[in-house]
PDB file of N, CA and C in Angstrom:
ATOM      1  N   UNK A   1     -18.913 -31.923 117.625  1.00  0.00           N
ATOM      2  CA  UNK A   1     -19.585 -32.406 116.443  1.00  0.00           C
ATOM      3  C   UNK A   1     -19.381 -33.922 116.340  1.00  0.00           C
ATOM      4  N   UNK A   2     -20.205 -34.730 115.517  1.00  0.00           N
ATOM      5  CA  UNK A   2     -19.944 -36.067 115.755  1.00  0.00           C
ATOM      6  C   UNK A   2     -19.282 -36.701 114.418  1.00  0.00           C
ATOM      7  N   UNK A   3     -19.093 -37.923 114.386  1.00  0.00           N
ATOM      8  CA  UNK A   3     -18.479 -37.956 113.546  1.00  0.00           C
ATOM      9  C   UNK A   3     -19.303 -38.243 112.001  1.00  0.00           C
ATOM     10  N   UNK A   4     -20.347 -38.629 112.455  1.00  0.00           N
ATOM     11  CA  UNK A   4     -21.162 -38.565 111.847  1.00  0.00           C
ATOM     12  C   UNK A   4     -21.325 -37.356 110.660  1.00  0.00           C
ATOM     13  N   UNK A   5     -21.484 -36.540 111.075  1.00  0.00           N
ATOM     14  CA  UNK A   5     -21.734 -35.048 110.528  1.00  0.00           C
ATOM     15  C   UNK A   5     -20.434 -34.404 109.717  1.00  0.00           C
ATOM     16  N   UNK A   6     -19.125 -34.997 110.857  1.00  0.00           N
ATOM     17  CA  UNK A   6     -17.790 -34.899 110.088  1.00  0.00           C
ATOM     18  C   UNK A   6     -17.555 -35.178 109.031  1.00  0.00           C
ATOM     19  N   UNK A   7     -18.543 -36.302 108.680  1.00  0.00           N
ATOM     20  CA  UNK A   7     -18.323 -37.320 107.456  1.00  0.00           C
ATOM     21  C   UNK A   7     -19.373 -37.164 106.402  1.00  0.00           C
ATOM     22  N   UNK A   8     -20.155 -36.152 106.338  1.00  0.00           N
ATOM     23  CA  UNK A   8     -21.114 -36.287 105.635  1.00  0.00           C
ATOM     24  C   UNK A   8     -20.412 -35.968 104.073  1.00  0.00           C
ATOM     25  N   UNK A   9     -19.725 -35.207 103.744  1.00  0.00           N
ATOM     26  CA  UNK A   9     -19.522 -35.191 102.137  1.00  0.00           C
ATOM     27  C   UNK A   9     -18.358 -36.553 101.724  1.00  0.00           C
ATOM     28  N   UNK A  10     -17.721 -36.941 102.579  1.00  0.00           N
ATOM     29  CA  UNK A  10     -17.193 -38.357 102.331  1.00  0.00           C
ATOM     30  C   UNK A  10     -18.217 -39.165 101.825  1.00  0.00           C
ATOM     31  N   UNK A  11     -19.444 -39.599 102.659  1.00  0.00           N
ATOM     32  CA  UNK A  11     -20.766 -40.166 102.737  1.00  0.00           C
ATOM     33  C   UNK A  11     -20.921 -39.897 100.686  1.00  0.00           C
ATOM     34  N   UNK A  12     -21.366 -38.726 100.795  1.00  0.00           N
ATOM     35  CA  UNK A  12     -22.004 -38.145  99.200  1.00  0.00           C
ATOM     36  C   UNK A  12     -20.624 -38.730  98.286  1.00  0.00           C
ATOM     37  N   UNK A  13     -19.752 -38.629  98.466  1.00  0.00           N
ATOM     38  CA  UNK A  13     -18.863 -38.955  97.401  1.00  0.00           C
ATOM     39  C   UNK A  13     -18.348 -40.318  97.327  1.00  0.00           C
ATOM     40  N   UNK A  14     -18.580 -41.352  98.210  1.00  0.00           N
ATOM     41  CA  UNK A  14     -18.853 -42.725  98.426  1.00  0.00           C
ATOM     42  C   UNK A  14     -19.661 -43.365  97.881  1.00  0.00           C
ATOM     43  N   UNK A  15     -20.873 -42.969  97.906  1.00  0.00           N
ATOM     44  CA  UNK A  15     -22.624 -43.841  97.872  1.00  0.00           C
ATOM     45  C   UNK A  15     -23.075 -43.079  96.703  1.00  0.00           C
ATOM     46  N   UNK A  16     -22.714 -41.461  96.225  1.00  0.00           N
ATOM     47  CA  UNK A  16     -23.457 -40.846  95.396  1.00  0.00           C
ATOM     48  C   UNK A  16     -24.070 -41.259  94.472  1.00  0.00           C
ATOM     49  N   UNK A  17     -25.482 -40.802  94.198  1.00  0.00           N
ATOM     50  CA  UNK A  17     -26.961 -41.704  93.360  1.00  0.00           C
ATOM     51  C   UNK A  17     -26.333 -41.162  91.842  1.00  0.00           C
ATOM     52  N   UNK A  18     -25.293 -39.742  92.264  1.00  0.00           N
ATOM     53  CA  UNK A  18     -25.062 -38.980  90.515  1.00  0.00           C
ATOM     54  C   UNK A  18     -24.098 -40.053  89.523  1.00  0.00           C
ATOM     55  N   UNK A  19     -22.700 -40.794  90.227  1.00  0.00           N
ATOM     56  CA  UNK A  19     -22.281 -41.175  88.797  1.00  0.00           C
ATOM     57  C   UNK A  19     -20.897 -42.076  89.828  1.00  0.00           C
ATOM     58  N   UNK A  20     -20.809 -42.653  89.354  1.00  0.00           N
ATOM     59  CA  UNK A  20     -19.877 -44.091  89.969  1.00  0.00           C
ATOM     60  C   UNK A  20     -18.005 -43.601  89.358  1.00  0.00           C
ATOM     61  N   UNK A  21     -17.476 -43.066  90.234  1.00  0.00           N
ATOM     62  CA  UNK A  21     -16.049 -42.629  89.897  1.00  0.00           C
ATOM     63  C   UNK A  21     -14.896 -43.375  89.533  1.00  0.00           C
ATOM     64  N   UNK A  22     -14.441 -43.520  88.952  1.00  0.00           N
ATOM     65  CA  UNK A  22     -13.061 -43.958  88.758  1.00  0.00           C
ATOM     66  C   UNK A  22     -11.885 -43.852  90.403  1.00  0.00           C
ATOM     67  N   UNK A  23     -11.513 -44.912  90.872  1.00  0.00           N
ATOM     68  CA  UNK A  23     -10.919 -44.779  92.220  1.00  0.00           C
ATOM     69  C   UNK A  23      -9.426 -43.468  91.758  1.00  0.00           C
ATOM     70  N   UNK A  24      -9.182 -42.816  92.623  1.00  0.00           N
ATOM     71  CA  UNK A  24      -8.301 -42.171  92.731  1.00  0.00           C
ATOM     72  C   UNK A  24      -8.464 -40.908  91.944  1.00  0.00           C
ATOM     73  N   UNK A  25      -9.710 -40.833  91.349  1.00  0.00           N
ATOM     74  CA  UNK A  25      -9.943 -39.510  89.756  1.00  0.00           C
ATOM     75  C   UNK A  25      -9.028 -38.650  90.662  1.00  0.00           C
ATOM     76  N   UNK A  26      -9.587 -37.769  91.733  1.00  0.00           N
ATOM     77  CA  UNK A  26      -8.809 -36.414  92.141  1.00  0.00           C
ATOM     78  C   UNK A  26      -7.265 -36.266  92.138  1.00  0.00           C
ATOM     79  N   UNK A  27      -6.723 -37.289  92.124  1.00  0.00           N
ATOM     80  CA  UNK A  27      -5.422 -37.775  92.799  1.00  0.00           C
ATOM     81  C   UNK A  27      -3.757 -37.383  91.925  1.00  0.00           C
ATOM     82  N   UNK A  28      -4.736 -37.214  90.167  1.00  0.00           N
ATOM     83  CA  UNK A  28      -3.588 -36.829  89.705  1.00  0.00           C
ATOM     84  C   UNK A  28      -3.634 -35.368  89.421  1.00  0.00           C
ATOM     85  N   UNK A  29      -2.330 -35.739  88.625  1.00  0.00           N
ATOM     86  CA  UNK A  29      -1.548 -34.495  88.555  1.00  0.00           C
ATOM     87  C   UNK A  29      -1.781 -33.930  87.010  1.00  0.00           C
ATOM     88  N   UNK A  30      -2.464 -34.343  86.234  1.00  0.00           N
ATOM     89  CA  UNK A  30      -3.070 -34.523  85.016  1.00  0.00           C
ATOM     90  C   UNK A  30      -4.045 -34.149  85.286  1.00  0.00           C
ATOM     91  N   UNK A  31      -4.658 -32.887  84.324  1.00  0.00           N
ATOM     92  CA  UNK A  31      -5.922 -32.013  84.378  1.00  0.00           C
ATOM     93  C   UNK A  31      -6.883 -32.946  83.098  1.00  0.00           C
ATOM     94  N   UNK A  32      -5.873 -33.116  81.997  1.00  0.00           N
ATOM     95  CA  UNK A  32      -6.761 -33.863  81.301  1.00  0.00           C
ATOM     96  C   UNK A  32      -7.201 -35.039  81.618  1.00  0.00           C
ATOM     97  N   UNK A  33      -6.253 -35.820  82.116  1.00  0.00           N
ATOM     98  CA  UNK A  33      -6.635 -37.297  83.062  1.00  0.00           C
ATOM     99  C   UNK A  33      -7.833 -37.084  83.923  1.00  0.00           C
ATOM    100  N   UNK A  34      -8.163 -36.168  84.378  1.00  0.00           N
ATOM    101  CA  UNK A  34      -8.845 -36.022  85.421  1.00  0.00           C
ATOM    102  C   UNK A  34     -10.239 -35.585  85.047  1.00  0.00           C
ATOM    103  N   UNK A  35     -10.177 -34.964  83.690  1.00  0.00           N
ATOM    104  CA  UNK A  35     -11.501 -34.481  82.780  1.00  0.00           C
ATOM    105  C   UNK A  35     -11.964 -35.432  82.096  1.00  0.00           C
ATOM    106  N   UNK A  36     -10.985 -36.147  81.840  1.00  0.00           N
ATOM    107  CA  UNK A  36     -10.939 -37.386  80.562  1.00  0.00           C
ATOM    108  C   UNK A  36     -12.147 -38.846  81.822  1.00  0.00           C
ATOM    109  N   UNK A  37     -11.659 -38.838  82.862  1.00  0.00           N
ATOM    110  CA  UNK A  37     -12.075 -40.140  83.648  1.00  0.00           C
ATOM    111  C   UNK A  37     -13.375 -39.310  84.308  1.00  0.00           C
ATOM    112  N   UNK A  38     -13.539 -37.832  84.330  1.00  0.00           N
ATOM    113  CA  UNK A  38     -15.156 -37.407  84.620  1.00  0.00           C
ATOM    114  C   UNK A  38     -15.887 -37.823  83.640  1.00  0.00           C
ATOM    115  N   UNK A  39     -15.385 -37.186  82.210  1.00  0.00           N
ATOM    116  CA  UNK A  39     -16.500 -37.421  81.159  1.00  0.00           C
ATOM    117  C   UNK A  39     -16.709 -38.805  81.473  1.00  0.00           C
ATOM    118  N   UNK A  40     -15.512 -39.755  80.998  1.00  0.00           N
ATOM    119  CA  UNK A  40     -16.184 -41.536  80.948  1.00  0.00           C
ATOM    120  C   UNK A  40     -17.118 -41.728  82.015  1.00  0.00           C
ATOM    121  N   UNK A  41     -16.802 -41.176  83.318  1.00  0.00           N
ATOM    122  CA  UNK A  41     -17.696 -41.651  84.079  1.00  0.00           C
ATOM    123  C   UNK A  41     -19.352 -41.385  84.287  1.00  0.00           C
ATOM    124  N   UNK A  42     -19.261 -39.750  83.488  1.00  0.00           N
ATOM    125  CA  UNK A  42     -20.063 -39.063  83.590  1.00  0.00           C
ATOM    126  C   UNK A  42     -21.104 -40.003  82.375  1.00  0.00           C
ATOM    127  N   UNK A  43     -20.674 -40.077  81.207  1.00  0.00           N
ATOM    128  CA  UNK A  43     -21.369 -40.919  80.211  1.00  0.00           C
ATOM    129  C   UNK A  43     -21.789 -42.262  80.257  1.00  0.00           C
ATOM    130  N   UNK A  44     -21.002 -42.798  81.384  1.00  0.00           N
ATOM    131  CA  UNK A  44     -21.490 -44.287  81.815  1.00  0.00           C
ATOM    132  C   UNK A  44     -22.461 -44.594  82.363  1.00  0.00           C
ATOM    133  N   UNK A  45     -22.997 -43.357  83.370  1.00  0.00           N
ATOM    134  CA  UNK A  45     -23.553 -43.695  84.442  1.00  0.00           C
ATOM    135  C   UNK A  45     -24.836 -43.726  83.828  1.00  0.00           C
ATOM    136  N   UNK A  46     -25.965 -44.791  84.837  1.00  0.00           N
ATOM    137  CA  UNK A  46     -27.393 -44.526  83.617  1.00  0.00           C
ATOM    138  C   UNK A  46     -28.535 -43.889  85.328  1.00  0.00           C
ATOM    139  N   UNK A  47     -27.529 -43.240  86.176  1.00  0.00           N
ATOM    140  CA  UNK A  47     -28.200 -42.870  87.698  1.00  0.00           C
ATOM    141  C   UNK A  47     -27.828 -41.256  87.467  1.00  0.00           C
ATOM    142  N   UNK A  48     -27.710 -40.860  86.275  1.00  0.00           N
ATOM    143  CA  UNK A  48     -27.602 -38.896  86.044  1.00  0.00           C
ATOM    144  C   UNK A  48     -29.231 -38.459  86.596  1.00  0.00           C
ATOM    145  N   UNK A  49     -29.208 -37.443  86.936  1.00  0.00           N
ATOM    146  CA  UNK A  49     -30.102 -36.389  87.504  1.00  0.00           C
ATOM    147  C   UNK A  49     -30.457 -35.274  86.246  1.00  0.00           C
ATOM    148  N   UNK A  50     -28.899 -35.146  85.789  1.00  0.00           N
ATOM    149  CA  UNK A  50     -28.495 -34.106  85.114  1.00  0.00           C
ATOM    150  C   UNK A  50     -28.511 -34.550  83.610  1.00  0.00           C
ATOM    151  N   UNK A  51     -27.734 -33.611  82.608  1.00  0.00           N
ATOM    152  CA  UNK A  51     -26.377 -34.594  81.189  1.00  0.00           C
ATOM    153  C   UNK A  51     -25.408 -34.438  82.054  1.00  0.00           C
ATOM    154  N   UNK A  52     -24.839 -35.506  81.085  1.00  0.00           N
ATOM    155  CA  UNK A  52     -22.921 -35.940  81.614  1.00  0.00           C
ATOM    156  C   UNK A  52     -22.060 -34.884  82.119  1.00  0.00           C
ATOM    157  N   UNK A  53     -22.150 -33.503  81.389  1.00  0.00           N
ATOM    158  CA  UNK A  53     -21.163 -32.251  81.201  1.00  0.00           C
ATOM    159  C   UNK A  53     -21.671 -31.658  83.013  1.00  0.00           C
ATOM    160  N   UNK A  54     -22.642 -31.198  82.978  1.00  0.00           N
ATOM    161  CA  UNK A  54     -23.154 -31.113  84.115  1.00  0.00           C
ATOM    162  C   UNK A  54     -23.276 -32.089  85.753  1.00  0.00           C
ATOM    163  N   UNK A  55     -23.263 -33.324  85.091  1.00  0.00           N
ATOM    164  CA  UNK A  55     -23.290 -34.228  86.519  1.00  0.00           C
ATOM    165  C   UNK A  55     -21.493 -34.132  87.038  1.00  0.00           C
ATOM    166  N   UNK A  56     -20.830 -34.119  85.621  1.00  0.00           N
ATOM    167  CA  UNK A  56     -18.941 -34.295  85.462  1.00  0.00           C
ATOM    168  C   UNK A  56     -18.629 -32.714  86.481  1.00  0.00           C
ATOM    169  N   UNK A  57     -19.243 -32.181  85.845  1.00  0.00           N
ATOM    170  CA  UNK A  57     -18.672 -30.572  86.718  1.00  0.00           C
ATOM    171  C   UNK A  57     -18.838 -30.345  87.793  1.00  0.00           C
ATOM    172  N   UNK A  58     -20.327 -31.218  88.141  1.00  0.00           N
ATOM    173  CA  UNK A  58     -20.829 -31.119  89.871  1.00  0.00           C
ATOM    174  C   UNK A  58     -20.005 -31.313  90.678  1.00  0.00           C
ATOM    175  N   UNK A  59     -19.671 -32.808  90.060  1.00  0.00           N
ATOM    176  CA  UNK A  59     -18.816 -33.691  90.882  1.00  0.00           C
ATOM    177  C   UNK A  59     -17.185 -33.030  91.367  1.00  0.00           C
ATOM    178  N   UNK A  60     -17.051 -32.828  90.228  1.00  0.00           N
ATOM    179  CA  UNK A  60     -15.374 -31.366  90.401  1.00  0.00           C
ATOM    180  C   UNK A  60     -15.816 -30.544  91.227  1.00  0.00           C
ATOM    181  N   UNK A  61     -16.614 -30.101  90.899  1.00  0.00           N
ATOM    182  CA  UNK A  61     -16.821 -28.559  92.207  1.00  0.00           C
ATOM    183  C   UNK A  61     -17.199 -29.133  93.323  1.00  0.00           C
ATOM    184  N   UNK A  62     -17.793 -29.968  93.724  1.00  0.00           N
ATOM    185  CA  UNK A  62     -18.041 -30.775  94.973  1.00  0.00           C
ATOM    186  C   UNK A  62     -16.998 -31.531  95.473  1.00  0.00           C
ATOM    187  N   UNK A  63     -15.755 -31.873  94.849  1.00  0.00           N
ATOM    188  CA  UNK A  63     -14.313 -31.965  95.255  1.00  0.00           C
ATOM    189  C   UNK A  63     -13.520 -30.930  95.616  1.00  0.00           C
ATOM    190  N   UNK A  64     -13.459 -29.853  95.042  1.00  0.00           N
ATOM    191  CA  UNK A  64     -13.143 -28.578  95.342  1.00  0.00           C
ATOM    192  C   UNK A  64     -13.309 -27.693  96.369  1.00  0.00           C
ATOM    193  N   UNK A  65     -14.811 -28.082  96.706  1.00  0.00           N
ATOM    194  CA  UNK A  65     -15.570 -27.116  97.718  1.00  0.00           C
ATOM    195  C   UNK A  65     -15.419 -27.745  98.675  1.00  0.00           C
ATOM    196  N   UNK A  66     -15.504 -29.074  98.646  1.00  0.00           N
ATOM    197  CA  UNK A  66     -15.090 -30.243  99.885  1.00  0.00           C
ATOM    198  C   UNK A  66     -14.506 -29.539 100.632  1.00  0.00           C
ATOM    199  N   UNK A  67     -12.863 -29.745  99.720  1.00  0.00           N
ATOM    200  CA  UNK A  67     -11.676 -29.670 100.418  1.00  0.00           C
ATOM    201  C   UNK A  67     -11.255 -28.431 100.840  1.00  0.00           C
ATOM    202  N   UNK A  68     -11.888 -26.961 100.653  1.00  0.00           N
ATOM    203  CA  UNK A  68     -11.785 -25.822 101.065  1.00  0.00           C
ATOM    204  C   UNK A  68     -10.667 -25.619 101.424  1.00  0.00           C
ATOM    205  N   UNK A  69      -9.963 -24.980 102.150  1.00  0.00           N
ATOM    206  CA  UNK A  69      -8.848 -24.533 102.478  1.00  0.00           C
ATOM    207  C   UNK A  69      -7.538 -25.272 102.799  1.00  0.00           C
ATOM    208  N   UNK A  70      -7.883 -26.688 103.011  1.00  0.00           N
ATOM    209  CA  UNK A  70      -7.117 -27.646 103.104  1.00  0.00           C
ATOM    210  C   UNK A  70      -6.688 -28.055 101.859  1.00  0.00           C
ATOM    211  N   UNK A  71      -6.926 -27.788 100.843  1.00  0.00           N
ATOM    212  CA  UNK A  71      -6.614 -27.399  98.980  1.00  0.00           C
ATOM    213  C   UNK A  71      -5.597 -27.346  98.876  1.00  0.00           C
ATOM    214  N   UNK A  72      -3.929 -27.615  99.053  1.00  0.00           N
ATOM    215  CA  UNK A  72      -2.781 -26.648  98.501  1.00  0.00           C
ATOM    216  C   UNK A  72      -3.038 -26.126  97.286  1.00  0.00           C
ATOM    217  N   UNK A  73      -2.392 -24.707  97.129  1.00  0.00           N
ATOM    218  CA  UNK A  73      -2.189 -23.810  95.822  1.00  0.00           C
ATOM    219  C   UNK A  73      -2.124 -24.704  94.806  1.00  0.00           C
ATOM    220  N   UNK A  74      -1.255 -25.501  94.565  1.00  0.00           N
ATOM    221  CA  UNK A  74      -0.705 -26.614  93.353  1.00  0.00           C
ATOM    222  C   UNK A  74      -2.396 -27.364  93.048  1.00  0.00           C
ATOM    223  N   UNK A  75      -2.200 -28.249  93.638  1.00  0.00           N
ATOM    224  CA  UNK A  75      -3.624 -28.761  93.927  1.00  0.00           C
ATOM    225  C   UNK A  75      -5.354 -28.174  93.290  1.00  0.00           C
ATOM    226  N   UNK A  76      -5.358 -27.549  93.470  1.00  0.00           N
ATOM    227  CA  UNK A  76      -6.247 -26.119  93.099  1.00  0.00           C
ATOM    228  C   UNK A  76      -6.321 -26.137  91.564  1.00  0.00           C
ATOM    229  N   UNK A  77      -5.179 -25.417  91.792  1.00  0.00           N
ATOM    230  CA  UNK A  77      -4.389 -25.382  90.115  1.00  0.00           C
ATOM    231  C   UNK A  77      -4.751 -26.313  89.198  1.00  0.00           C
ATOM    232  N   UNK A  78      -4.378 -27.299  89.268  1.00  0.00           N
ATOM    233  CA  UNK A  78      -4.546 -28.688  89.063  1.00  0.00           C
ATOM    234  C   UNK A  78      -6.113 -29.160  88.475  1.00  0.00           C
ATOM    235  N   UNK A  79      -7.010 -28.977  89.801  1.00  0.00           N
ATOM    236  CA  UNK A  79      -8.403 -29.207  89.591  1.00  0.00           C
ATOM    237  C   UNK A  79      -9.230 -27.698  88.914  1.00  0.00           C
ATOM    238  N   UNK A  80      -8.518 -26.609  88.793  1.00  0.00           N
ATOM    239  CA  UNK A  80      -8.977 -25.721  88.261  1.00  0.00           C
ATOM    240  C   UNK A  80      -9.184 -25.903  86.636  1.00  0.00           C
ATOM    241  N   UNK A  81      -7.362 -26.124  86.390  1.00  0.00           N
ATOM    242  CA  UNK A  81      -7.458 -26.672  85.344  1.00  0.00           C
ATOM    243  C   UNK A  81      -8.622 -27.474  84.535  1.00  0.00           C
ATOM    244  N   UNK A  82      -8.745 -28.973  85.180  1.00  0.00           N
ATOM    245  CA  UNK A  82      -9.337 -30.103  85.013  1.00  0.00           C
ATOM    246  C   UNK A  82     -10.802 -29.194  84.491  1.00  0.00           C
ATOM    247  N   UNK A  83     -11.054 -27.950  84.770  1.00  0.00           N
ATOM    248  CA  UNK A  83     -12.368 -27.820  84.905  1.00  0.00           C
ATOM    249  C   UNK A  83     -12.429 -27.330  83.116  1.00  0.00           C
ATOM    250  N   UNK A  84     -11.515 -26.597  82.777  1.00  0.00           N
ATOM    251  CA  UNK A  84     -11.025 -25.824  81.349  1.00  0.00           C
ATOM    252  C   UNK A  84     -11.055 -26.987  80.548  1.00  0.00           C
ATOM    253  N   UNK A  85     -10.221 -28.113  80.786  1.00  0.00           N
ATOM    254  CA  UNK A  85     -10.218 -29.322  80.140  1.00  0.00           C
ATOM    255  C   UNK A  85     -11.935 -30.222  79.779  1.00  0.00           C
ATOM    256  N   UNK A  86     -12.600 -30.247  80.706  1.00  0.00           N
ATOM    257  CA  UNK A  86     -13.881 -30.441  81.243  1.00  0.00           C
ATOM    258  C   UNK A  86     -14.261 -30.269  80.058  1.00  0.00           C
ATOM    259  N   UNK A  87     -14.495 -28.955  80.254  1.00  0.00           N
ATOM    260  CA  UNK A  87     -15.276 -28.185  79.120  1.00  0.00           C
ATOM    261  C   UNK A  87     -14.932 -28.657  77.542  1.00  0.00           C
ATOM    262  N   UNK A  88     -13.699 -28.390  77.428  1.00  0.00           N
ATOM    263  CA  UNK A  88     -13.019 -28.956  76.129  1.00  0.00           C
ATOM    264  C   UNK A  88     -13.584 -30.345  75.750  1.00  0.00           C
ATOM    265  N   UNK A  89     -13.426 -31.229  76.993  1.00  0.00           N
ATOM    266  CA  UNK A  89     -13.905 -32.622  76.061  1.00  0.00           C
ATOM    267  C   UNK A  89     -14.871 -32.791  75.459  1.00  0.00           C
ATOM    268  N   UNK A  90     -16.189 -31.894  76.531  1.00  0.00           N
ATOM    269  CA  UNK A  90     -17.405 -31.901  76.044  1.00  0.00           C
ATOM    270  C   UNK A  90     -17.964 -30.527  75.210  1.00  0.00           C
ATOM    271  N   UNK A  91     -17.052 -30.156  74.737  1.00  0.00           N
ATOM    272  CA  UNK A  91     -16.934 -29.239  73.373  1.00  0.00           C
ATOM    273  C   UNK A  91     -17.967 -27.980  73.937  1.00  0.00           C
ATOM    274  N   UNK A  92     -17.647 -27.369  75.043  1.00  0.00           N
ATOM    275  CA  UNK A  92     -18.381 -26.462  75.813  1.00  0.00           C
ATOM    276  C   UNK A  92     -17.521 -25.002  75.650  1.00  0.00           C
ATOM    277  N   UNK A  93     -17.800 -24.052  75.702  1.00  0.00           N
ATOM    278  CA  UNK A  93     -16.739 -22.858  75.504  1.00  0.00           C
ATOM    279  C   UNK A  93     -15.637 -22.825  77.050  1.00  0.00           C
ATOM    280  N   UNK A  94     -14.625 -22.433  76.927  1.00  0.00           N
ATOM    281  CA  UNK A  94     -14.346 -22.134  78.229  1.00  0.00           C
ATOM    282  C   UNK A  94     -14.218 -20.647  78.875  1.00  0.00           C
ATOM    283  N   UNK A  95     -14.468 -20.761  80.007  1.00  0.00           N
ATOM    284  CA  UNK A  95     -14.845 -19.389  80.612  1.00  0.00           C
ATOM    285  C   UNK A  95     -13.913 -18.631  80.922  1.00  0.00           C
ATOM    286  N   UNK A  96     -13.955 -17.156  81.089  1.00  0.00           N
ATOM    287  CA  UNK A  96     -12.519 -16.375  81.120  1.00  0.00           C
ATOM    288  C   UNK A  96     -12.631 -16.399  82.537  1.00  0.00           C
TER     289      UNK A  96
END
């Protein structure tokens, strides 16, 4: 495979047309930190496709799904969280 192809969701989460990230968002260890710097980013951006709640969640699950199995448990956890929090900021129900 080339590297090219290796790199394609790096590519999308680099250049993406959806919403301009905060450097390091995935990185903590803070679920609300991590919901808190989607929404801002999500509300800043004036390149949405989507609303904010929706472009913010893409972007999480497209970090998530990225990293597939290479995820540690903790990690997971972490961004699972972020997703419950998500919801909360933008006053959405959260899901069982």
């Amino acid at each position: 495979m080339t590297a090219t192809k290796q790199k394609w969701s790096a590519e999308v989460t680099e250049h993406s047309n959806a919403m301009d990230l905060e450097e390091h968002v995935f990185e903590s260890d803070d679920a609300k930190k991590i919901a808190a710097s989607l929404k801002r980013s999500a509300e800043h951006s004036h390149r949405l496709k989507a609303e904010p709640f929706q472009s913010a969640m893409s972007m999480l699950n497209f970090y998530i799904n990225r990293a597939g199995k290479n995820l540690p448990a903790a990690r997971k956890k972490i961004l699972e969280d972020a997703k419950d929090e998500l919801r909360a900021a933008f006053g959405r129900p959260k899901e069982d």
